[in-house]
Protein backbone atom coordinates (compact mmCIF):
# COMPACT_ATOMS: atom_id res chain seq x y z
CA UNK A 1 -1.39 -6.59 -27.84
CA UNK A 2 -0.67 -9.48 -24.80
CA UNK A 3 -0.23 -7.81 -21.88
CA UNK A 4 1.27 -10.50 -18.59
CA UNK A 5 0.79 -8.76 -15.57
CA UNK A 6 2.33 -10.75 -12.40
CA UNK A 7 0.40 -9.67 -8.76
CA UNK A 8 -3.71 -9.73 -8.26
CA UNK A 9 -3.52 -7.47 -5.56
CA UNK A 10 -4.22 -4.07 -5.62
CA UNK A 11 -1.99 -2.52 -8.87
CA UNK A 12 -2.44 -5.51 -10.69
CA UNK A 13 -5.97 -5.66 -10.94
CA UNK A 14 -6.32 -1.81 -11.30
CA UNK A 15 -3.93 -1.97 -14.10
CA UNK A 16 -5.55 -5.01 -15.87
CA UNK A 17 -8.61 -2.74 -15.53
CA UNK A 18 -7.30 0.06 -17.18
CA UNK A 19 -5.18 -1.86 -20.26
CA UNK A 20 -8.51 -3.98 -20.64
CA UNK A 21 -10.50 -0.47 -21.70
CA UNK A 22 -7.93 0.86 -23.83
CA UNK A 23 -8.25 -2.55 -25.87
CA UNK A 24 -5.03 -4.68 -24.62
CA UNK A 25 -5.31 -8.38 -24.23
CA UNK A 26 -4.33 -9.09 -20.53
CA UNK A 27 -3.48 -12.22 -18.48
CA UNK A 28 -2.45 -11.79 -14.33
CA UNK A 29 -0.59 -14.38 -12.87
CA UNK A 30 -0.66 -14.65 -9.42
CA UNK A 31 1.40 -17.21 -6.60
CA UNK A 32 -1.24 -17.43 -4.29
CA UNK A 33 -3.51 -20.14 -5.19
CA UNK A 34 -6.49 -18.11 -4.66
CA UNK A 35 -7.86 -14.53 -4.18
CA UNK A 36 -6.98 -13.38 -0.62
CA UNK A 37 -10.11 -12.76 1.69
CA UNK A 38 -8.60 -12.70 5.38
CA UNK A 39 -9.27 -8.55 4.81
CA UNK A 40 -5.25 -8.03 5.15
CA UNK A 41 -4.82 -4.23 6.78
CA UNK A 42 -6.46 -0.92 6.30
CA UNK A 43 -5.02 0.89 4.15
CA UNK A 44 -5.55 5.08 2.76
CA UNK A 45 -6.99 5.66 -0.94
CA UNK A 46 -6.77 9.45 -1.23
CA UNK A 47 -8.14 12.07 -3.83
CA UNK A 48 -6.59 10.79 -7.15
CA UNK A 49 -7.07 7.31 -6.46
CA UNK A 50 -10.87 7.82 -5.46
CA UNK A 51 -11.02 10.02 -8.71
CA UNK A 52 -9.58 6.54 -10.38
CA UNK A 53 -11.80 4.38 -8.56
CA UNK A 54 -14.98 6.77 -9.16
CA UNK A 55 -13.94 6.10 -12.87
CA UNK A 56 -13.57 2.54 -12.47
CA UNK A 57 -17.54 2.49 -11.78
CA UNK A 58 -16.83 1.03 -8.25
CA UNK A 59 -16.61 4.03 -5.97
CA UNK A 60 -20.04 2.66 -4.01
CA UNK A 61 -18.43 -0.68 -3.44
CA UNK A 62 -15.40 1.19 -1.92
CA UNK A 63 -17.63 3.57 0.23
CA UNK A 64 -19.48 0.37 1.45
CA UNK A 65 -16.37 -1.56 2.37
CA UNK A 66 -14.84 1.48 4.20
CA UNK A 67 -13.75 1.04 7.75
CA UNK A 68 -15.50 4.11 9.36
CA UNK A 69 -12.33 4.65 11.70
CA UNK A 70 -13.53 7.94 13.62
CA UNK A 71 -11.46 8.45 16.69
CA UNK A 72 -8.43 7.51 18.59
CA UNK A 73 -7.58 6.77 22.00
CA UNK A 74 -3.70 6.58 22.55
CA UNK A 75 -1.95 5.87 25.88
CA UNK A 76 1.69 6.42 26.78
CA UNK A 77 3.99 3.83 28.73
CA UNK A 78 4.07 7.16 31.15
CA UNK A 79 0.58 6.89 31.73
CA UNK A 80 -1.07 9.46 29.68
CA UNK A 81 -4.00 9.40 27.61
CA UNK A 82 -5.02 11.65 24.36
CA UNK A 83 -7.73 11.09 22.05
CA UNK A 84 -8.32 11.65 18.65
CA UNK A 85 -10.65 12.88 16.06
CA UNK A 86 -8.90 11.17 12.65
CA UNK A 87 -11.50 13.14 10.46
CA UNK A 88 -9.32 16.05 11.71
CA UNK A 89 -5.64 14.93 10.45
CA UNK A 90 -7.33 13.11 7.38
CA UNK A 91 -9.21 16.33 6.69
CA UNK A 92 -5.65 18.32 6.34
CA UNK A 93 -4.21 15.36 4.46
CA UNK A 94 -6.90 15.29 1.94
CA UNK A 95 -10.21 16.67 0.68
CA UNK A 96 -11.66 12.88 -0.44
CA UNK A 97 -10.03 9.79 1.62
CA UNK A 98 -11.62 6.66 2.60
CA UNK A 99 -9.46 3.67 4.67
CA UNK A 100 -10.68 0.44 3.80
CA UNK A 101 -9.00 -2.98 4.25
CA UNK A 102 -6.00 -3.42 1.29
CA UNK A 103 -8.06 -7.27 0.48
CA UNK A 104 -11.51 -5.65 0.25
CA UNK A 105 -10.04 -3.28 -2.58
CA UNK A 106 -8.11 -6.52 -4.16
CA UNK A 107 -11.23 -8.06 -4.31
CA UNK A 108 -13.48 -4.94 -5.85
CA UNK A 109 -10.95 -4.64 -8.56
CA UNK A 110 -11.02 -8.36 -9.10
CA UNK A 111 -14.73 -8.36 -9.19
CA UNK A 112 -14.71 -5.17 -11.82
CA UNK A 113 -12.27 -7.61 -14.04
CA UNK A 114 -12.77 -11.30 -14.08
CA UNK A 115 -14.91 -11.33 -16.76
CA UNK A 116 -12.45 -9.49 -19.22
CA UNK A 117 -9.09 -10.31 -17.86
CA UNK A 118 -7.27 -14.09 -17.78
CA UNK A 119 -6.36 -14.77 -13.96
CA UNK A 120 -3.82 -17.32 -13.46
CA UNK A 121 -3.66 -18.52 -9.61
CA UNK A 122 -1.28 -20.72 -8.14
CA UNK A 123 1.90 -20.10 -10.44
CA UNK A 124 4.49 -17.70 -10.86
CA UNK A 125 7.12 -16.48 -13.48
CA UNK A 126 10.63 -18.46 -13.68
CA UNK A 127 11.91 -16.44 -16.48
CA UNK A 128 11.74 -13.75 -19.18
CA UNK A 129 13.59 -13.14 -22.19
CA UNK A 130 14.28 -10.37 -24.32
CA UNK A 131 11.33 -11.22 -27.18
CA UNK A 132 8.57 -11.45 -24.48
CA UNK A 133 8.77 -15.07 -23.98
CA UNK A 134 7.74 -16.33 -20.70
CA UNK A 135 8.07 -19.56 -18.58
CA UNK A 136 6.26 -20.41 -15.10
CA UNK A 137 6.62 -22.96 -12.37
CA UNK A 138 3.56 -24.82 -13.63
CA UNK A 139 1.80 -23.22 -16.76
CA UNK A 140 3.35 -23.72 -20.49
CA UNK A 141 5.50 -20.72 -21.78
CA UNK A 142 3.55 -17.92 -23.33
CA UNK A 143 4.96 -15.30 -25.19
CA UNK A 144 3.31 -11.43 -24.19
CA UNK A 145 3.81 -8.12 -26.16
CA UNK A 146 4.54 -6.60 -22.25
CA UNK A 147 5.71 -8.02 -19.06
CA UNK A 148 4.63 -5.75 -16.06
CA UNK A 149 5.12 -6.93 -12.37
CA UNK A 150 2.65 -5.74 -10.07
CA UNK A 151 3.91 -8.05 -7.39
CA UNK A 152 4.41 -5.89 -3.89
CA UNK A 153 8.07 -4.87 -2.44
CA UNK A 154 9.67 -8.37 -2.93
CA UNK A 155 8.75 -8.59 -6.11
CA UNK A 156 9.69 -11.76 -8.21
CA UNK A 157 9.58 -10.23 -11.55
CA UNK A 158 11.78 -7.41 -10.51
CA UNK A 159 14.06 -10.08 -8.98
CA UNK A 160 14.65 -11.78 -12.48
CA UNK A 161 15.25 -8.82 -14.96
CA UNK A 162 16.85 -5.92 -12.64
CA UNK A 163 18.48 -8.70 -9.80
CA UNK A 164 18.54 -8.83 -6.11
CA UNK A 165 16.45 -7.04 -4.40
CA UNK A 166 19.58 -5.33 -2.16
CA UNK A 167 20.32 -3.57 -4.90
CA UNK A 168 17.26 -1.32 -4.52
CA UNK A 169 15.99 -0.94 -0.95
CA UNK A 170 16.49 1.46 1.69
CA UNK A 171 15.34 1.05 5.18
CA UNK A 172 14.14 3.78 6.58
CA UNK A 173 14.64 2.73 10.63
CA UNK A 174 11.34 0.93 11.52
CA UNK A 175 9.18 -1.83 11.15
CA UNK A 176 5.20 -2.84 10.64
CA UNK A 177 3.31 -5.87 11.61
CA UNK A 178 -0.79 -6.73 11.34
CA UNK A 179 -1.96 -9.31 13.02
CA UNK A 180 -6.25 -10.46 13.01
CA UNK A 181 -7.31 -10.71 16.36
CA UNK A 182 -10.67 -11.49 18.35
CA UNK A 183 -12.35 -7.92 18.57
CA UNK A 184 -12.43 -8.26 22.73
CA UNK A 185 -12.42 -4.41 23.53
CA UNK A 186 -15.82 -4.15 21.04
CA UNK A 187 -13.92 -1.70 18.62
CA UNK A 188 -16.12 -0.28 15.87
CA UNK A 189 -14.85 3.09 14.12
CA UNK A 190 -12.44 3.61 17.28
CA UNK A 191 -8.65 2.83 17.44
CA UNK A 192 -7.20 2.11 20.98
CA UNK A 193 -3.55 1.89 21.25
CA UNK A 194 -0.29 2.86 23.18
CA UNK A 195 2.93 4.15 22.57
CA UNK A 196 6.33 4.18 23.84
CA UNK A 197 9.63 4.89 23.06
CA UNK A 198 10.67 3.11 20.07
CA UNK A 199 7.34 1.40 19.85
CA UNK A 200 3.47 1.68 19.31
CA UNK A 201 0.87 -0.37 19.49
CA UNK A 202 -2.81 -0.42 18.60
CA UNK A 203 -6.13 -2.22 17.37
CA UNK A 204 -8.78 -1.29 15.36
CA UNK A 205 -12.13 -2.90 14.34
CA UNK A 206 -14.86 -2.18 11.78
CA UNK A 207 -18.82 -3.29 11.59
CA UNK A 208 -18.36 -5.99 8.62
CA UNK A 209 -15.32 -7.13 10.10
CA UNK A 210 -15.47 -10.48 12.88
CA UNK A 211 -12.87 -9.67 14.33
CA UNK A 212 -9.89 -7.05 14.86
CA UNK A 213 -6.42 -5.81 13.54
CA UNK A 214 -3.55 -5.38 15.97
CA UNK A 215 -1.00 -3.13 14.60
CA UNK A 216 2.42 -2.77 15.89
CA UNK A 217 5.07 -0.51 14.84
CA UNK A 218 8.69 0.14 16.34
CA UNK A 219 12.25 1.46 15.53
CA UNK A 220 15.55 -0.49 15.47
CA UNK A 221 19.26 1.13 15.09
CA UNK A 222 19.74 -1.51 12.79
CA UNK A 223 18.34 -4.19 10.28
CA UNK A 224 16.99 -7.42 11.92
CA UNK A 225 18.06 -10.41 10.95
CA UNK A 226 14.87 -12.53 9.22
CA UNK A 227 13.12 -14.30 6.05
CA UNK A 228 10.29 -12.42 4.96
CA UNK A 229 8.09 -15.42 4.53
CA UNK A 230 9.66 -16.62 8.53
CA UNK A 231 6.50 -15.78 9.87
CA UNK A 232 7.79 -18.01 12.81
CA UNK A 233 11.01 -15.73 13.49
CA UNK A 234 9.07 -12.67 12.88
CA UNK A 235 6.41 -13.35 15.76
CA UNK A 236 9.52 -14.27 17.76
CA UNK A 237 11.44 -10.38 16.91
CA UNK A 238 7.63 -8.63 17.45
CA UNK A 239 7.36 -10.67 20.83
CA UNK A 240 11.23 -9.42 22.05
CA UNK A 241 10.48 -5.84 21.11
CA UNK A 242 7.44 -5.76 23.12
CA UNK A 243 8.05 -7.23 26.07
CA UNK A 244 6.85 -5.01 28.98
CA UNK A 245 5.06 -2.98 27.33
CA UNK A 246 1.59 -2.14 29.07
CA UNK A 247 -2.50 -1.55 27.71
CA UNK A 248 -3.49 -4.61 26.02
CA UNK A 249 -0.04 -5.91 24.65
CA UNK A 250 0.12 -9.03 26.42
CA UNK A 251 -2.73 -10.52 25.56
CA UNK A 252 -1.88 -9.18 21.96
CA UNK A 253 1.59 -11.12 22.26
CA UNK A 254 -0.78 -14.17 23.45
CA UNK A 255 -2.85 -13.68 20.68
CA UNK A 256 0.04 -13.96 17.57
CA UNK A 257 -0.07 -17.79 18.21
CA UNK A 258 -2.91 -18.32 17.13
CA UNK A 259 -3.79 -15.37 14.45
CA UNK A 260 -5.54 -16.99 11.34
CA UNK A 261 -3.60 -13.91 9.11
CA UNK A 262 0.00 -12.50 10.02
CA UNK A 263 2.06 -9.91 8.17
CA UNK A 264 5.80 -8.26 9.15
CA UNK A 265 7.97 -6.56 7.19
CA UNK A 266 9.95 -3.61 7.80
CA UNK A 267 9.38 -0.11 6.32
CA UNK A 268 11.72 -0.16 3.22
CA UNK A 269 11.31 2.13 0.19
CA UNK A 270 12.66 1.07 -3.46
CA UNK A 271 15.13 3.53 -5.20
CA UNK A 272 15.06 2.53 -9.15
CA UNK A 273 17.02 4.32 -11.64
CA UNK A 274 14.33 3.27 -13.67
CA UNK A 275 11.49 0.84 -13.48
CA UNK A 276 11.80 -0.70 -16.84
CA UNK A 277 14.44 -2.44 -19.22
CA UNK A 278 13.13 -3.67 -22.56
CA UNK A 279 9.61 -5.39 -22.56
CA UNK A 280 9.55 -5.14 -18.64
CA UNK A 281 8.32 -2.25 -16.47
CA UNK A 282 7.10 -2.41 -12.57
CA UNK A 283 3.78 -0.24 -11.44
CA UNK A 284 3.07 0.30 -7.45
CA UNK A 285 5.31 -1.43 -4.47
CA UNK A 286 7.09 -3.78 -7.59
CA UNK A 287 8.74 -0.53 -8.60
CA UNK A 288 8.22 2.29 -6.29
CA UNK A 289 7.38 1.28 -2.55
CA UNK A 290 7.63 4.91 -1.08
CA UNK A 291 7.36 2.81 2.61
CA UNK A 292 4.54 0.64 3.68
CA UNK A 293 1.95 2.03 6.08
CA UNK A 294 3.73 5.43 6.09
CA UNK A 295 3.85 6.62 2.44
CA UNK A 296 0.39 6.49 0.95
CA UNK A 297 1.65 3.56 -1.16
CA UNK A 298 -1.43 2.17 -2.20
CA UNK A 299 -2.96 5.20 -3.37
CA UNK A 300 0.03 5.50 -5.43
CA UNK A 301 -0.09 1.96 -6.67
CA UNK A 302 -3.60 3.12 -7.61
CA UNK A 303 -2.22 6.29 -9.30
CA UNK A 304 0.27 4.22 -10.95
CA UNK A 305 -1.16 1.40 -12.90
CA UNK A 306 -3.92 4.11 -14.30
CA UNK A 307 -1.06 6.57 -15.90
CA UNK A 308 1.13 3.51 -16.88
CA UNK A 309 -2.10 2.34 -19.04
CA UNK A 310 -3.15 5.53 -20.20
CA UNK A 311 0.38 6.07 -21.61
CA UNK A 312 0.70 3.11 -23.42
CA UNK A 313 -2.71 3.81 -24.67
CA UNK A 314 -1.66 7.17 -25.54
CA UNK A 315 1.52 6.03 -27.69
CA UNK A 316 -0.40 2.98 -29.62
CA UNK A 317 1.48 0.33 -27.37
CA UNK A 318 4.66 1.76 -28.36
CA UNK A 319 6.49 0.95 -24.95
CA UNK A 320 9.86 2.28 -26.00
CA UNK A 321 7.80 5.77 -25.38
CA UNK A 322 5.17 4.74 -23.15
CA UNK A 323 7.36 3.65 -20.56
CA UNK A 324 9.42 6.92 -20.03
CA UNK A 325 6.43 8.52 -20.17
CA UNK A 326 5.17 6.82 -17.59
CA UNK A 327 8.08 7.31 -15.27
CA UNK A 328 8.36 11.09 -16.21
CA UNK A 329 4.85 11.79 -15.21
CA UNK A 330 5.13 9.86 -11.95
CA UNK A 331 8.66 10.54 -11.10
CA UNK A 332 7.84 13.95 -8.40
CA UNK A 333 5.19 12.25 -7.02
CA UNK A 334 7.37 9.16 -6.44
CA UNK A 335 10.51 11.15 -4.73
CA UNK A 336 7.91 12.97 -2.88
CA UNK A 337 6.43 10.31 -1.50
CA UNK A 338 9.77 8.77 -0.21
CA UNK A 339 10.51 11.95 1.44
CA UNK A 340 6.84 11.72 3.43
CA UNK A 341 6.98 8.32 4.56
CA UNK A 342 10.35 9.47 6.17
CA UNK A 343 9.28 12.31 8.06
CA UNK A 344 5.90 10.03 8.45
CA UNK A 345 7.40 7.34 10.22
CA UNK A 346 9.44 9.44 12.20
CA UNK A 347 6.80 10.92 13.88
CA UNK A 348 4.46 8.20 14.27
CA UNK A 349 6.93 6.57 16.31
CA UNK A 350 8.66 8.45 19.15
CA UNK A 351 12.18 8.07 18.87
CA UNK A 352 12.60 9.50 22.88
CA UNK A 353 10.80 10.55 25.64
CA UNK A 354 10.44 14.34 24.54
CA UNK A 355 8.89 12.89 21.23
CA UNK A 356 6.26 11.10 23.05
CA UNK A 357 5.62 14.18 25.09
CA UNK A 358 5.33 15.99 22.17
CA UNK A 359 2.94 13.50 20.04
CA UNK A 360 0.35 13.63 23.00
CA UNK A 361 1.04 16.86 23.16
CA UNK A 362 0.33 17.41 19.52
CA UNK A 363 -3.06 15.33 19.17
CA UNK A 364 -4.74 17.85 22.09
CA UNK A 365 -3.73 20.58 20.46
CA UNK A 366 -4.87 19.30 17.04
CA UNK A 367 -8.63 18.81 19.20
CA UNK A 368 -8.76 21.82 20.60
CA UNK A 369 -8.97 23.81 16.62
CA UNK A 370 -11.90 24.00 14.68
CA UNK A 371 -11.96 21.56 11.31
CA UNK A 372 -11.93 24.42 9.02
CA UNK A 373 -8.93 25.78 10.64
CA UNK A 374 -6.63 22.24 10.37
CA UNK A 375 -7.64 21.99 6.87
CA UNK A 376 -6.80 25.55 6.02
CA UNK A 377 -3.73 25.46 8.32
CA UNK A 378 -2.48 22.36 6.24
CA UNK A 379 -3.32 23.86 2.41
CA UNK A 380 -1.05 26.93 3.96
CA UNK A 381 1.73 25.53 5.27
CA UNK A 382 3.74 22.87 3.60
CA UNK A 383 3.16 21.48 0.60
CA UNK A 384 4.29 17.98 1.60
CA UNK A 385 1.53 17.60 3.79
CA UNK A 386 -1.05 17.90 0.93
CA UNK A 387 1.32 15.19 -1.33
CA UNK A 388 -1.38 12.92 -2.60
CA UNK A 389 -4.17 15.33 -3.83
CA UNK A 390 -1.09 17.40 -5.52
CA UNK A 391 -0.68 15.33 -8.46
CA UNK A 392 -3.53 15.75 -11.33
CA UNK A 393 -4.89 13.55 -13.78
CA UNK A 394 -4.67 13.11 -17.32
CA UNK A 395 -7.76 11.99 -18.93
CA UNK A 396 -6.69 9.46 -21.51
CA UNK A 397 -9.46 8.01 -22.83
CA UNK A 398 -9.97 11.69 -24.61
CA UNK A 399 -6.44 11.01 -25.64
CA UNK A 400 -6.06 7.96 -26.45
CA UNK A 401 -4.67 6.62 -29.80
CA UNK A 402 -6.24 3.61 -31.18
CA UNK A 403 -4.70 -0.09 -29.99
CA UNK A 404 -6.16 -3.21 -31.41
CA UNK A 405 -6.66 -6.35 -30.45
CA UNK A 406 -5.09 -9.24 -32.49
């Protein structure tokens, strides 16, 4: 079977991996005109993914690439100053977890696939019809058993067979940018940042990295008004909501004119009936964004594009039962996620002065108890806090039925 998968980032690749060894034919299409290698923003891979990506044969290539980020010094616009262990919070989140940066993994699952999977760079998908034939903006049309977009929140495939992207997004209050930055404070497995009311911000460097990320988050009681490919308008919003505030955040501001990599968006999860209709289905951010930087998303992107190919393995490419499969054995981990990148990007931005007592507050406290006791205090308490090792995996290559190439 012809498998089109639009998006070489993280899901598509990881998908194309996974259809590949259960014996589908697969082509990615991708906009960008070539693999991205500016090292984009660190991002969380937690038990089941590493599971996935210890089966994918590249778990050393992920443990190589890993950031290392150890500790973390926060002030406050008030003046205080807390530090960190992260091993401590990451411990109670999860038993295996590596951050590494989200275009380091794009590029590990490219390198696992070229040689068995089509990539298409530089085009995209104009339109799909209801017998899997396909037209681009440059390439001839092609007609593909499956259409699966793997292309991130805004997703263009989604756009053309379930419509406007309104439809399905809910903001959850803040925003996220990443900006590359010279590494001027020497970071290497530290994170220095500050925080204020409404607003954090922070850096972070790594050994193979040349220079630094700048990270800024912040609140807004409503929407702003923007393009999300305005990088222009979106420097200008970032620059407003952080005037005045102190650390290193001028020079940071200074700095966004002349970053060689920029990315804004706000913190917006997808709410989907359903993520397929006919031929069509949607695996990771394309079909389930639970909120960026706050929900674990790419762990679940990860998670995603290994059950969606396992069940269409496991019902012989059948995707009239594959792809309700799919959904029903990803569904609870989906609304849970939503619900944790909610209450996650509630706290990690202070929302009044109490709150940013209270987070300072919280990391000494979190210091002052033993590892063993913030991991057991986590697996005891609630459940939500332990979301991404709670989901198991099916093992469907012992499952599989047989699907043929043509």
């Amino acid at each position: 079977m012809k498998v089109l998968i639009s998006g070489a980032s993280v899901a598509g690749p990881a998908l194309a991996y996974w259809l590949t060894r259960h014996g589908f034919t697969v082509t990615v299409v991708e906009r960008a005109p070539a693999l991205r290698k500016t090292g984009g923003h660190a991002i969380d891979l937690f038990r089941p993914a590493m599971d996935i990506v210890e089966r994918m044969g590249v778990l050393e290539q992920v443990l190589a690439a890993k950031t290392g980020t150890d500790f973390l010094t926060m002030h406050t616009e008030s003046g205080a100053r807390a530090e960190l262990e992260i091993r401590r919070v990451m411990g109670a989140v999860s038993d295996r977890h590596v951050e590494i940066m989200r275009d380091d993994l794009s590029e590990i699952f490219y390198d696992a696939t070229r040689h068995d999977v089509e990539y298409v760079f530089g085009d995209s998908i104009t339109s799909i019809s209801g017998d899997g034939e396909v037209t681009f903006e440059r390439g001839a049309p092609a007609r593909y058993d499956l259409v699966i977009g793997a292309d991130g929140l805004h997703s263009n495939v989604r756009r053309l067979v379930f419509g406007p992207e309104s439809r399905y997004t809910s903001w959850v209050g803040a925003y996220l940018a990443v900006a590359s930055v010279p590494n001027h404070l020497g970071l290497d497995g530290r994170m220095e940042g500050v925080a204020g009311v409404g607003r954090m911000a922070a850096m972070y460097g790594a050994a193979h990295l040349p220079d630094a990320r700048a990270v800024f988050l912040f609140r807004t009681a409503r929407e702003l008004d923007y393009h999300h490919r305005d990088t222009d308008r979106q420097k200008e919003l970032l620059r407003a909501r952080f005037d005045g505030l102190g650390w290193e955040v001028p020079r940071l501001m200074e700095e966004l004119a002349r970053t060689p990599a920029f990315y804004f968006d706000s913190i917006t999860q997808l709410r989907l009936d359903t993520w397929s209709r006919g031929r069509v289905t949607l695996v990771g951010d394309a079909g389930y964004c639970p909120g960026p930087a706050v929900g674990g998303s790419t762990s679940l992107a990860v998670v995603g594009a290994y059950v969606l190919a396992g069940e269409l393995a496991a019902h012989g490419g059948d995707h009239t039962r594959a792809y309700p499969a799919y959904e029903a054995e990803l569904g609870d981990y989906v609304r849970r996620s939503r619900t944790f990148a909610i209450n996650a990007a509630r706290r990690l931005v202070p929302g009044s002065r109490f709150e940013l007592w209270a987070l300072t507050a919280g990391v000494r406290l979190i210091n002052r108890l033993p590892v063993a006791l913030t991991r057991a205090a986590a697996k005891a308490g609630s459940k939500g806090v332990r979301l991404h090792d709670s989901i198991a995996l099916k093992d469907y290559a012992a499952r599989r039925e047989t699907t043929s190439r043509p």
